[in-house]
C-alpha atoms as a PDB file:
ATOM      1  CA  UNK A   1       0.000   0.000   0.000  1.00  0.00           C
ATOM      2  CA  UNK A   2       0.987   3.408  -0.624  1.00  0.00           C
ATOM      3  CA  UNK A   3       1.153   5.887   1.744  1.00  0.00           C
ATOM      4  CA  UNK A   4       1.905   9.710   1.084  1.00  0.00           C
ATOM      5  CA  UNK A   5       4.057  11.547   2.768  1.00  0.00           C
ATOM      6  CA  UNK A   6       1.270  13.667   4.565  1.00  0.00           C
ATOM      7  CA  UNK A   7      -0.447  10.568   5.300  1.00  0.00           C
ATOM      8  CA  UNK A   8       2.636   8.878   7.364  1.00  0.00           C
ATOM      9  CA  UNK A   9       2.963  12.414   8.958  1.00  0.00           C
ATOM     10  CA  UNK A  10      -0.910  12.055  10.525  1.00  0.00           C
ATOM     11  CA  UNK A  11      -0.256   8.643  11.131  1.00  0.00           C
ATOM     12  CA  UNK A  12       3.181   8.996  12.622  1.00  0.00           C
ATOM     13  CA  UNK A  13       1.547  11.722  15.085  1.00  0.00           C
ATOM     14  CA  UNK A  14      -0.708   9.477  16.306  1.00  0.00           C
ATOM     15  CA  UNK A  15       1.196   6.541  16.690  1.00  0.00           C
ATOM     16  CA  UNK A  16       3.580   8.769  18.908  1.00  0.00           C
ATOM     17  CA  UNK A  17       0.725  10.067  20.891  1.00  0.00           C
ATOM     18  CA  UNK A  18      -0.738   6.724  22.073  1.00  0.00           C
ATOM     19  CA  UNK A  19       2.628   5.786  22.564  1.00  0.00           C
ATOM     20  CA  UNK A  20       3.118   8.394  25.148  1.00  0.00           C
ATOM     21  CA  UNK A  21       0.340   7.406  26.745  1.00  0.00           C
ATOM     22  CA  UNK A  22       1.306   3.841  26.898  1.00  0.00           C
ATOM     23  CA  UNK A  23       4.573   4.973  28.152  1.00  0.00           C
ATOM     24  CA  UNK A  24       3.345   5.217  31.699  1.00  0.00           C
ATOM     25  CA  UNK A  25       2.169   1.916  31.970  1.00  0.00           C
ATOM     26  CA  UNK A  26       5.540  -0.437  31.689  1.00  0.00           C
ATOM     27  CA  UNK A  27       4.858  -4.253  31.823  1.00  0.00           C
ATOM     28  CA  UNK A  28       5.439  -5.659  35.268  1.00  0.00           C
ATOM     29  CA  UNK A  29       5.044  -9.256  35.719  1.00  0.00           C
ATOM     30  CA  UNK A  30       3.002 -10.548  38.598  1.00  0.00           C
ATOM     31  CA  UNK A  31       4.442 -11.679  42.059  1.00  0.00           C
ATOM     32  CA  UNK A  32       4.481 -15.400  42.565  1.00  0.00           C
ATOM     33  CA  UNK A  33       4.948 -17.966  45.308  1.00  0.00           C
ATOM     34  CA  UNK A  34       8.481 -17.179  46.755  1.00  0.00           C
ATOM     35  CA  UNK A  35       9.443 -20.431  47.410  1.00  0.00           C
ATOM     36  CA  UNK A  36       8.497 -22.048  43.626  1.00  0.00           C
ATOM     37  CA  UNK A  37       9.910 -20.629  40.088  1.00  0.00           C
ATOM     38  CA  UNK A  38       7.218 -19.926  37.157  1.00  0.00           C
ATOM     39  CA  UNK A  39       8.857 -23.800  35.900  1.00  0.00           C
ATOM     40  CA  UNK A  40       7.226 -25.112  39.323  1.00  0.00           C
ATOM     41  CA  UNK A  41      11.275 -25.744  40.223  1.00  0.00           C
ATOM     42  CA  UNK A  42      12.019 -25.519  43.781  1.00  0.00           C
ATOM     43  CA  UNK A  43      13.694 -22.660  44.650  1.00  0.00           C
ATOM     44  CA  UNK A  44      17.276 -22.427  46.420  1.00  0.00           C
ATOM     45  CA  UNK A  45      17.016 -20.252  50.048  1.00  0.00           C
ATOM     46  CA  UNK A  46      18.431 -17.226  48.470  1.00  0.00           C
ATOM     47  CA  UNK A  47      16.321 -17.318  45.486  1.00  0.00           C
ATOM     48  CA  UNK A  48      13.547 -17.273  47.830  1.00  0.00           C
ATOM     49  CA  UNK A  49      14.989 -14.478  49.558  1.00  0.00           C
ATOM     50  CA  UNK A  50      15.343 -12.729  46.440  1.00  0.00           C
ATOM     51  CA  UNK A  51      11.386 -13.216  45.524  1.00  0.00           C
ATOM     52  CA  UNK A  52      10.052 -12.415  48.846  1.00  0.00           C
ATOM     53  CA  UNK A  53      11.681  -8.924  48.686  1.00  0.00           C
ATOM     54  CA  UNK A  54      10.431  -8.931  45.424  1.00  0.00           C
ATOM     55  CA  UNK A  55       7.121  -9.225  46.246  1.00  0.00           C
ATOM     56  CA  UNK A  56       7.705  -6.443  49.426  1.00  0.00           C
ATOM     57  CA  UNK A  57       8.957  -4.143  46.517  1.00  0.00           C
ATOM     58  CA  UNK A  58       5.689  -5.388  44.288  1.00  0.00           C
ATOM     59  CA  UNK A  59       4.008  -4.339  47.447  1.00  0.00           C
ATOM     60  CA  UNK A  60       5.175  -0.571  48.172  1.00  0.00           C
ATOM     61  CA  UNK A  61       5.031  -0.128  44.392  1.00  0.00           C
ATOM     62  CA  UNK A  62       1.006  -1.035  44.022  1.00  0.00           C
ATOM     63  CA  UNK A  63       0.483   1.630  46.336  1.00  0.00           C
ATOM     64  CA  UNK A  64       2.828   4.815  44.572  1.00  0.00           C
ATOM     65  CA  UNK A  65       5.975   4.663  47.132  1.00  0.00           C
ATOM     66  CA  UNK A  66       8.329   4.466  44.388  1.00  0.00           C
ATOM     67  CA  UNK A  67      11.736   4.444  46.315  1.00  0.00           C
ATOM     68  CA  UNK A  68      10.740   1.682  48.759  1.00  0.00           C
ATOM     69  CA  UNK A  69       9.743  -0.327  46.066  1.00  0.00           C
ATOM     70  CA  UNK A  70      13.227   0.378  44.655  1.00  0.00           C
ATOM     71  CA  UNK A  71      14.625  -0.692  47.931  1.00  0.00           C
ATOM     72  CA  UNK A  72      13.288  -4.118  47.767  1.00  0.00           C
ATOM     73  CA  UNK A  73      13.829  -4.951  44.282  1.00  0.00           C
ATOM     74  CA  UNK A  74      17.431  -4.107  44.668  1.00  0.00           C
ATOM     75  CA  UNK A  75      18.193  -6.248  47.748  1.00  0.00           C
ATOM     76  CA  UNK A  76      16.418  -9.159  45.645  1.00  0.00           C
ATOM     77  CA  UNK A  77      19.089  -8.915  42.935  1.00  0.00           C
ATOM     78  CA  UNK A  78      21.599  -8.271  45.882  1.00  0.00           C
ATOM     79  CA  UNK A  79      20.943 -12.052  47.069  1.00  0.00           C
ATOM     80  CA  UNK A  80      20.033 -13.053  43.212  1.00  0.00           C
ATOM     81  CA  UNK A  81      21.752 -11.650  40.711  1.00  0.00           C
ATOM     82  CA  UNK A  82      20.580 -13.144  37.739  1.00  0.00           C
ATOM     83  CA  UNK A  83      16.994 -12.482  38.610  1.00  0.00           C
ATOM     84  CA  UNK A  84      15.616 -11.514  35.599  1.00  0.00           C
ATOM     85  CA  UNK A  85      12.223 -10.254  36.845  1.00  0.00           C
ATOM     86  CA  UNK A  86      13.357  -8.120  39.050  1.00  0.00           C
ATOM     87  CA  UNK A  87      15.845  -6.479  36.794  1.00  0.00           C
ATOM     88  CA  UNK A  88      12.333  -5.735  34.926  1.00  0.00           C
ATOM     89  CA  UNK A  89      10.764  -4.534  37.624  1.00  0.00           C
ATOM     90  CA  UNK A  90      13.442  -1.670  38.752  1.00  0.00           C
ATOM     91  CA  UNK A  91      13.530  -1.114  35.018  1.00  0.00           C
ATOM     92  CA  UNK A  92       9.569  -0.070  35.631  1.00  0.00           C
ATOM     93  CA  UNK A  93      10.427   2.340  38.620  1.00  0.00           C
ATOM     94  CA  UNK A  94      13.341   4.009  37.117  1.00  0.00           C
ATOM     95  CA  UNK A  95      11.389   4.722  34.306  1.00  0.00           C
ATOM     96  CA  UNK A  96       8.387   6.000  36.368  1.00  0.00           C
ATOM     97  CA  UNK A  97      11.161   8.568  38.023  1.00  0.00           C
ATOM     98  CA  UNK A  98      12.081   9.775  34.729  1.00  0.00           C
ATOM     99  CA  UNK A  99      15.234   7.548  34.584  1.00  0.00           C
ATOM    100  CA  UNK A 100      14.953   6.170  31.553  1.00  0.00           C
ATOM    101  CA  UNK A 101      18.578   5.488  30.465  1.00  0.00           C
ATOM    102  CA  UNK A 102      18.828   3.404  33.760  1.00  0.00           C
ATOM    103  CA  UNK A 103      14.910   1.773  32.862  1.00  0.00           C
ATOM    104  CA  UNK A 104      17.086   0.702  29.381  1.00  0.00           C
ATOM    105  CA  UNK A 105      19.952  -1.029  30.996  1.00  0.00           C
ATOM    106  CA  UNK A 106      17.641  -2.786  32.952  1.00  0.00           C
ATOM    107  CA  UNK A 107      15.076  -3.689  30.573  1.00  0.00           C
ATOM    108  CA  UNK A 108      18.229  -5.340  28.284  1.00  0.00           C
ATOM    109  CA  UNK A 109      20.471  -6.775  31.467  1.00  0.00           C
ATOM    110  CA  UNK A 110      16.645  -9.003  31.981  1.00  0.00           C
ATOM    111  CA  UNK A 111      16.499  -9.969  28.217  1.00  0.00           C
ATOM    112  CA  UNK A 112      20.188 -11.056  28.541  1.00  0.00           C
ATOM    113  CA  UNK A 113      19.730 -13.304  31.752  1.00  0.00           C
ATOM    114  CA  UNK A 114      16.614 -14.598  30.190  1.00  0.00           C
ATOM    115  CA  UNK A 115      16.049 -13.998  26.193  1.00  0.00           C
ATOM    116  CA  UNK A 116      12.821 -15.916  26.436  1.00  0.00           C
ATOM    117  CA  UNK A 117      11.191 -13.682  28.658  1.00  0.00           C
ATOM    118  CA  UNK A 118       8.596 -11.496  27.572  1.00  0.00           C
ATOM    119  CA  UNK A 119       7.778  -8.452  29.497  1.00  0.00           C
ATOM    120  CA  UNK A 120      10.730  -6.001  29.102  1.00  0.00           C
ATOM    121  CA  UNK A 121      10.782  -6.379  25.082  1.00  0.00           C
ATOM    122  CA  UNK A 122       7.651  -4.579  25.618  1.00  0.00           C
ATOM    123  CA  UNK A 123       8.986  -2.254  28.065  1.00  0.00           C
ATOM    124  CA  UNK A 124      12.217  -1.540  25.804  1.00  0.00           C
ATOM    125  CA  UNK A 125       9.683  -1.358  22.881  1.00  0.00           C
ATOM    126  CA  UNK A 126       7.813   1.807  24.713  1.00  0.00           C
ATOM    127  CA  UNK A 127      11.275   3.341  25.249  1.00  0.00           C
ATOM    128  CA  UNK A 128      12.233   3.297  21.459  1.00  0.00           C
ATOM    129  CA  UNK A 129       8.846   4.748  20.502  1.00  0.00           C
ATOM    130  CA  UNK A 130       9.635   7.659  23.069  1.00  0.00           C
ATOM    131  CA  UNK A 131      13.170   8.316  21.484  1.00  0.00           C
ATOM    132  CA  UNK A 132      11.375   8.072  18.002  1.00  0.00           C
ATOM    133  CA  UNK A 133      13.529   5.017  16.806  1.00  0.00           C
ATOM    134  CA  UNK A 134      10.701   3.001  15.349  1.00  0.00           C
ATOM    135  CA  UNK A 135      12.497   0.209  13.537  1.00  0.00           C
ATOM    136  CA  UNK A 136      13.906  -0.544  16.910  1.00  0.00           C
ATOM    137  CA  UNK A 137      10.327  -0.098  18.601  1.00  0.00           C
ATOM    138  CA  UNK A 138       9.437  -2.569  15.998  1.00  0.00           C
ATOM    139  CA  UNK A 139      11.467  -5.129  16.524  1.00  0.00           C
ATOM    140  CA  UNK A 140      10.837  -5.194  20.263  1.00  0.00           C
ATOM    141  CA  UNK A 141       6.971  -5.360  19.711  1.00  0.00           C
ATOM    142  CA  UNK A 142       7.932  -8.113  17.328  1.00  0.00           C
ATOM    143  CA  UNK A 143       9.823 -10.564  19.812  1.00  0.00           C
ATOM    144  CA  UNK A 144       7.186  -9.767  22.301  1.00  0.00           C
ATOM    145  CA  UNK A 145       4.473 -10.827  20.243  1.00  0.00           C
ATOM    146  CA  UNK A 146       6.523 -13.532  19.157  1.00  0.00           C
ATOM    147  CA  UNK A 147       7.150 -15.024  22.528  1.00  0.00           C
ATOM    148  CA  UNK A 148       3.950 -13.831  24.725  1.00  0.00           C
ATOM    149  CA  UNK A 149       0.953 -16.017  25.922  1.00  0.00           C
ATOM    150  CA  UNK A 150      -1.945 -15.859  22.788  1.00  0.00           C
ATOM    151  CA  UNK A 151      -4.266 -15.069  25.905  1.00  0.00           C
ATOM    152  CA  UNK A 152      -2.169 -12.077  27.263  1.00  0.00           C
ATOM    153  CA  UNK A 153      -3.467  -8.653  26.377  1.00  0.00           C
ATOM    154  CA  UNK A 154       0.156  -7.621  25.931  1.00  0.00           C
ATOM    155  CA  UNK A 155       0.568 -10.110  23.205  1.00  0.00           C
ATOM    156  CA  UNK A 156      -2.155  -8.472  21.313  1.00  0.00           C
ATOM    157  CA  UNK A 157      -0.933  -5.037  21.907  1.00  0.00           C
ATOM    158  CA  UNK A 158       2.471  -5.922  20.842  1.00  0.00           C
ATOM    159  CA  UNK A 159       1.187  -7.534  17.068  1.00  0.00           C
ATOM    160  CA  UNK A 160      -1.091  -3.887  17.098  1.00  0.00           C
ATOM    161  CA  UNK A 161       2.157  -2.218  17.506  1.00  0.00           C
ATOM    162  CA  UNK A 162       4.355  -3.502  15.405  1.00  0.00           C
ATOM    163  CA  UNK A 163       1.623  -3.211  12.842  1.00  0.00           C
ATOM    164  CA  UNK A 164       1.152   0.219  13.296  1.00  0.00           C
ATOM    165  CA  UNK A 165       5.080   0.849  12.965  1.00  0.00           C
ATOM    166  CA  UNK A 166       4.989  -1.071   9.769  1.00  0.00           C
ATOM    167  CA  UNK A 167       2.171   1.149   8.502  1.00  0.00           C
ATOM    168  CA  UNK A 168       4.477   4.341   9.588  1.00  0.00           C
ATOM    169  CA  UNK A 169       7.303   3.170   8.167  1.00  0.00           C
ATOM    170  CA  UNK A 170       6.661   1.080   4.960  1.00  0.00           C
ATOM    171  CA  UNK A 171       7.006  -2.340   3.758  1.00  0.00           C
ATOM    172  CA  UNK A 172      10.758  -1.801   3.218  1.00  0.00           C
ATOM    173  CA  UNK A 173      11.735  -0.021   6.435  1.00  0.00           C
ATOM    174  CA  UNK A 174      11.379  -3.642   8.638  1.00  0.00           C
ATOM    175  CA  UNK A 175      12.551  -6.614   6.441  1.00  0.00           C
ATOM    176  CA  UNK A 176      15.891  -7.349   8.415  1.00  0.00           C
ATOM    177  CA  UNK A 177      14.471  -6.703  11.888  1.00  0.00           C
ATOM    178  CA  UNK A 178      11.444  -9.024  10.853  1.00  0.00           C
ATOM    179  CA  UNK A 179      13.992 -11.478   9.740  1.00  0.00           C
ATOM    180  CA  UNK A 180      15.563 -11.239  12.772  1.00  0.00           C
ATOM    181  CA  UNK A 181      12.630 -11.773  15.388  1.00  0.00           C
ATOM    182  CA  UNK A 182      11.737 -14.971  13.017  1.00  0.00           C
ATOM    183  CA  UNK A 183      15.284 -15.872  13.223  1.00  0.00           C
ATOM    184  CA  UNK A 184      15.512 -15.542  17.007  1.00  0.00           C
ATOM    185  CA  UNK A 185      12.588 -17.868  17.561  1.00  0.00           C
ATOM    186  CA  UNK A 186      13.207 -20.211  15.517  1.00  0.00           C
ATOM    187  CA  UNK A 187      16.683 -20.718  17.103  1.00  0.00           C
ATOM    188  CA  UNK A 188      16.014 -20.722  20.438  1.00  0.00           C
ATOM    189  CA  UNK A 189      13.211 -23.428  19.281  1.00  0.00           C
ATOM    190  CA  UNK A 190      15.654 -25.923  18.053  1.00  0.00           C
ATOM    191  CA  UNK A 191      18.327 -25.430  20.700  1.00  0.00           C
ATOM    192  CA  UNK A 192      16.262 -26.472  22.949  1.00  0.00           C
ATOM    193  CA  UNK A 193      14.868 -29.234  21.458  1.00  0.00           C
ATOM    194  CA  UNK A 194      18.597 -30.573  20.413  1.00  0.00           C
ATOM    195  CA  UNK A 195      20.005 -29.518  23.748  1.00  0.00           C
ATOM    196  CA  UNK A 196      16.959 -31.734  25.598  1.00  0.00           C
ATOM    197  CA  UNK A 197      17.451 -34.794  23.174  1.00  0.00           C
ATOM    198  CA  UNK A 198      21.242 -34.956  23.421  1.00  0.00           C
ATOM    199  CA  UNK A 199      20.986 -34.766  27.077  1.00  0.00           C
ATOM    200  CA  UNK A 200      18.400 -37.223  27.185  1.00  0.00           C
ATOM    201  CA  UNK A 201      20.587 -39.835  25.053  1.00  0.00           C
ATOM    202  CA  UNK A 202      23.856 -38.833  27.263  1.00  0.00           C
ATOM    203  CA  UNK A 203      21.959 -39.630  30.464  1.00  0.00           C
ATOM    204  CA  UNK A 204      19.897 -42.343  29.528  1.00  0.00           C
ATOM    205  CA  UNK A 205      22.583 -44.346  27.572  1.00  0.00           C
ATOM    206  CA  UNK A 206      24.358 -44.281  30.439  1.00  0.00           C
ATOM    207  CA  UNK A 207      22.097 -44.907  33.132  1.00  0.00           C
ATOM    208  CA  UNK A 208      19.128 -46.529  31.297  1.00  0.00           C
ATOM    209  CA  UNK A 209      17.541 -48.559  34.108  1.00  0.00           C
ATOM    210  CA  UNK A 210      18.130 -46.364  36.808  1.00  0.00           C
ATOM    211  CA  UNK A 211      16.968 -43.208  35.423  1.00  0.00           C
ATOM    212  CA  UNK A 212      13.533 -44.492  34.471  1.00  0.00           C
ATOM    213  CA  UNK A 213      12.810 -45.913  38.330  1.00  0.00           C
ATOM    214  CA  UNK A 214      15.289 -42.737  40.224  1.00  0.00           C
ATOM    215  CA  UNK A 215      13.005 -40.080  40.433  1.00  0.00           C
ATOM    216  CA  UNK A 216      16.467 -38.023  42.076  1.00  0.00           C
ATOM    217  CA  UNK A 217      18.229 -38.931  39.023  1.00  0.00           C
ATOM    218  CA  UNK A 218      15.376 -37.910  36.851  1.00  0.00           C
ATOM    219  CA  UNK A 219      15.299 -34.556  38.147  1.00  0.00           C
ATOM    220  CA  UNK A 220      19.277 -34.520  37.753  1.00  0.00           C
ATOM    221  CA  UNK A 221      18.885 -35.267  34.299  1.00  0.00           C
ATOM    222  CA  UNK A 222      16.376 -32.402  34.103  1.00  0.00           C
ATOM    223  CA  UNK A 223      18.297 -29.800  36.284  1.00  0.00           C
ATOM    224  CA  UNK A 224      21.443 -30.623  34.200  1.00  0.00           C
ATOM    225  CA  UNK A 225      18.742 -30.104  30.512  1.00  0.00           C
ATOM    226  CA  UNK A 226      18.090 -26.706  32.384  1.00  0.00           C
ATOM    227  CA  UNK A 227      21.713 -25.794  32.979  1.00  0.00           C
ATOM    228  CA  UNK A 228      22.526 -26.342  29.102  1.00  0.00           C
ATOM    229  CA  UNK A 229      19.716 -24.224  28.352  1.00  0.00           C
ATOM    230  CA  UNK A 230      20.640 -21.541  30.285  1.00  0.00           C
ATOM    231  CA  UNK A 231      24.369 -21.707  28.696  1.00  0.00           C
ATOM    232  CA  UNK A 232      23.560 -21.607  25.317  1.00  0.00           C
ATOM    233  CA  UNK A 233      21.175 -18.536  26.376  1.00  0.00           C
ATOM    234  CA  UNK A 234      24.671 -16.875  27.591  1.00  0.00           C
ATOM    235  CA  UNK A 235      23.314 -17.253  31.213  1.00  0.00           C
ATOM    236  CA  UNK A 236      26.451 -18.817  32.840  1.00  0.00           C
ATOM    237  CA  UNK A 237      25.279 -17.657  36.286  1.00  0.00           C
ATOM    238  CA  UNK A 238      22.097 -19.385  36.712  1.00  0.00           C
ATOM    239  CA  UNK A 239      23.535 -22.437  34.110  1.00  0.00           C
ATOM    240  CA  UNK A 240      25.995 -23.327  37.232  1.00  0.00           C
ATOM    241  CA  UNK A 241      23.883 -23.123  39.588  1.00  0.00           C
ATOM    242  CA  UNK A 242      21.330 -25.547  37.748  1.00  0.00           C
ATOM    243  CA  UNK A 243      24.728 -28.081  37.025  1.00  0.00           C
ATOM    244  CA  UNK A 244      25.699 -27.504  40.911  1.00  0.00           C
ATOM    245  CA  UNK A 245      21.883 -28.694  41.874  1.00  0.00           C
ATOM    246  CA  UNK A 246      22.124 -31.241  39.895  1.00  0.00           C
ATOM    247  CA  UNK A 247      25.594 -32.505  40.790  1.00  0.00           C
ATOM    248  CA  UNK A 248      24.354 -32.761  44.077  1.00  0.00           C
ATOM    249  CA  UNK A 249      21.692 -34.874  43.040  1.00  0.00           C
ATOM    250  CA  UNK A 250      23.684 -37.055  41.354  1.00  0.00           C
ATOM    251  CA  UNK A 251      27.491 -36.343  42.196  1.00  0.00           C
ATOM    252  CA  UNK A 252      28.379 -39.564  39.952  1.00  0.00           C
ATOM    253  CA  UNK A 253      27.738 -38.430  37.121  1.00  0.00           C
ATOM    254  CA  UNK A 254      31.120 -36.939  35.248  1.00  0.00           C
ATOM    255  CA  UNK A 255      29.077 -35.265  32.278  1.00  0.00           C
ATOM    256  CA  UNK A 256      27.886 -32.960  34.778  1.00  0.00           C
ATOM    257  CA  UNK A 257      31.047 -32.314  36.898  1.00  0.00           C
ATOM    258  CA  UNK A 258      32.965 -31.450  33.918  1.00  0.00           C
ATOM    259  CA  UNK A 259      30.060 -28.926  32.783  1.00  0.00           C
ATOM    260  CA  UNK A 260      30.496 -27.541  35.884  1.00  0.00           C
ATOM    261  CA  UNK A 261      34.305 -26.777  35.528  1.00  0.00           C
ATOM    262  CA  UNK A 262      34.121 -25.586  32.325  1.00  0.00           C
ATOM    263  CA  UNK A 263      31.544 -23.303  33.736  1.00  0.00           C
ATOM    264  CA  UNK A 264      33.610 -22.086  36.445  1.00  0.00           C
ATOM    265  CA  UNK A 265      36.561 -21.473  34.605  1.00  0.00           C
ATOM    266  CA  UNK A 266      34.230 -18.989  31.854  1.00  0.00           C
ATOM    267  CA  UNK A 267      33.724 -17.294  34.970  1.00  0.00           C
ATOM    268  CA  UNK A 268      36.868 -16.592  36.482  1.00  0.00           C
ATOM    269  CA  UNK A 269      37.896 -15.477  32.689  1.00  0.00           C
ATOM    270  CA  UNK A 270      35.092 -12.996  32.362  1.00  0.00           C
END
């Protein structure tokens, strides 16, 4: 479709309008049981520590005090670091205080910790339509409609977004970001699928009868699925923690010792 250049104008006004209005209302995920991740994984101690301030900050946030919400959300990444929610979350309150370089740096520290997570592509999305960089706001709407819940109002919103931006801009002002949201879920599709079936053969070849009737080294074998996951997301934190877990689960198993060294030593070299 054609569009003329007084037509993009009206269109681009209005866009930037709504999106101002949306600005104010960053996505914030919903506080859940401290003691259980959103996987229904049992949490370590200070990953429950980390959540119940969480939910404290969640707390003085619903009701406008801004800086003790800050408070908590800081002393949950103090005791876990690669929390990924509630580097969102202070992302939300440093934007609402006008912050929004810090809001950024948060927003992108949670995709890195966890690509797959949904909320602060929107919130990142809202802060390129504010700086005017819509090919940017586009191709945040586009991973989080790519990766949200069909049933989630934000999902919606986000494919009404980066429609609108394509309207603004064109059919030829998107084609490599496009490519690149279809190429990011499509990879992080099959490396999880290999990374579950190769650990599945390495653990069951192994251990075939033992790991069908073990329900501890089932959940090793899953824990140690998780850790890979995790690494090939670049989230070497949380991937040794997952391969420590599951060590301890089942502290014969060599595959997962050596993971764990390799892990350490990334560490000590970053």
């Amino acid at each position: 479709m054609v569009i003329t250049s007084h037509l993009k104008h009206i269109f681009r006004t209005a866009f930037f309008v709504l999106g101002i209005m949306s600005g104010v209302f960053a996505q914030q995920t919903a506080a859940k049981n401290p003691a259980v991740a959103a996987s229904g994984e049992q949490l370590t101690p200070l990953q429950q520590q980390a959540r119940t301030y969480r939910a404290q900050g969640a707390q003085f946030q619903r009701i406008g005090k801004l800086d003790e919400a800050m408070v908590f959300y800081q002393k949950a990444l103090e005791v876990d670091p690669v929390y990924a929610v509630a580097y969102n979350d202070l992302g939300v309150i440093y934007e609402a205080k006008g912050l929004t370089d810090r809001a950024e740096q948060c927003y992108l520290r949670a995709t890195q910790i966890d690509p797959m997570y949904a909320s602060p592509y929107a919130n990142l999305a809202l802060l390129c339509e504010g700086k005017r960089d819509l090919v940017m706001a586009a191709f945040y709407w586009g991973k989080r409609a790519a990766l949200g819940d069909p049933a989630d109002p934000w999902t919606a919103k986000a494919k009404q977004r980066f429609e609108d931006v394509r309207m603004v801009l064109g059919d030829s002002g998107l084609n490599r970001h496009e490519q690149e949201v279809l190429d990011f879920m499509s990879q992080t599709t099959a490396r999880k699928t290999a990374i579950k079936e190769a650990e599945y053969e390495k653990v069951t070849r192994s251990k075939p009868a033992i790991v069908k009737k073990d329900p501890t080294l089932q959940r090793a074998k899953d824990l140690f699925w998780q850790a890979h996951v995790e690494y090939e997301a670049g989230n070497y934190e949380e991937a040794l923690k997952k391969a420590v877990d599951a060590s301890l689960l089942d502290p014969e198993n060599k595959n997962i010792t050596d993971f764990i060294d390799k892990l350490q030593t990334m560490l000590l070299l970053k």
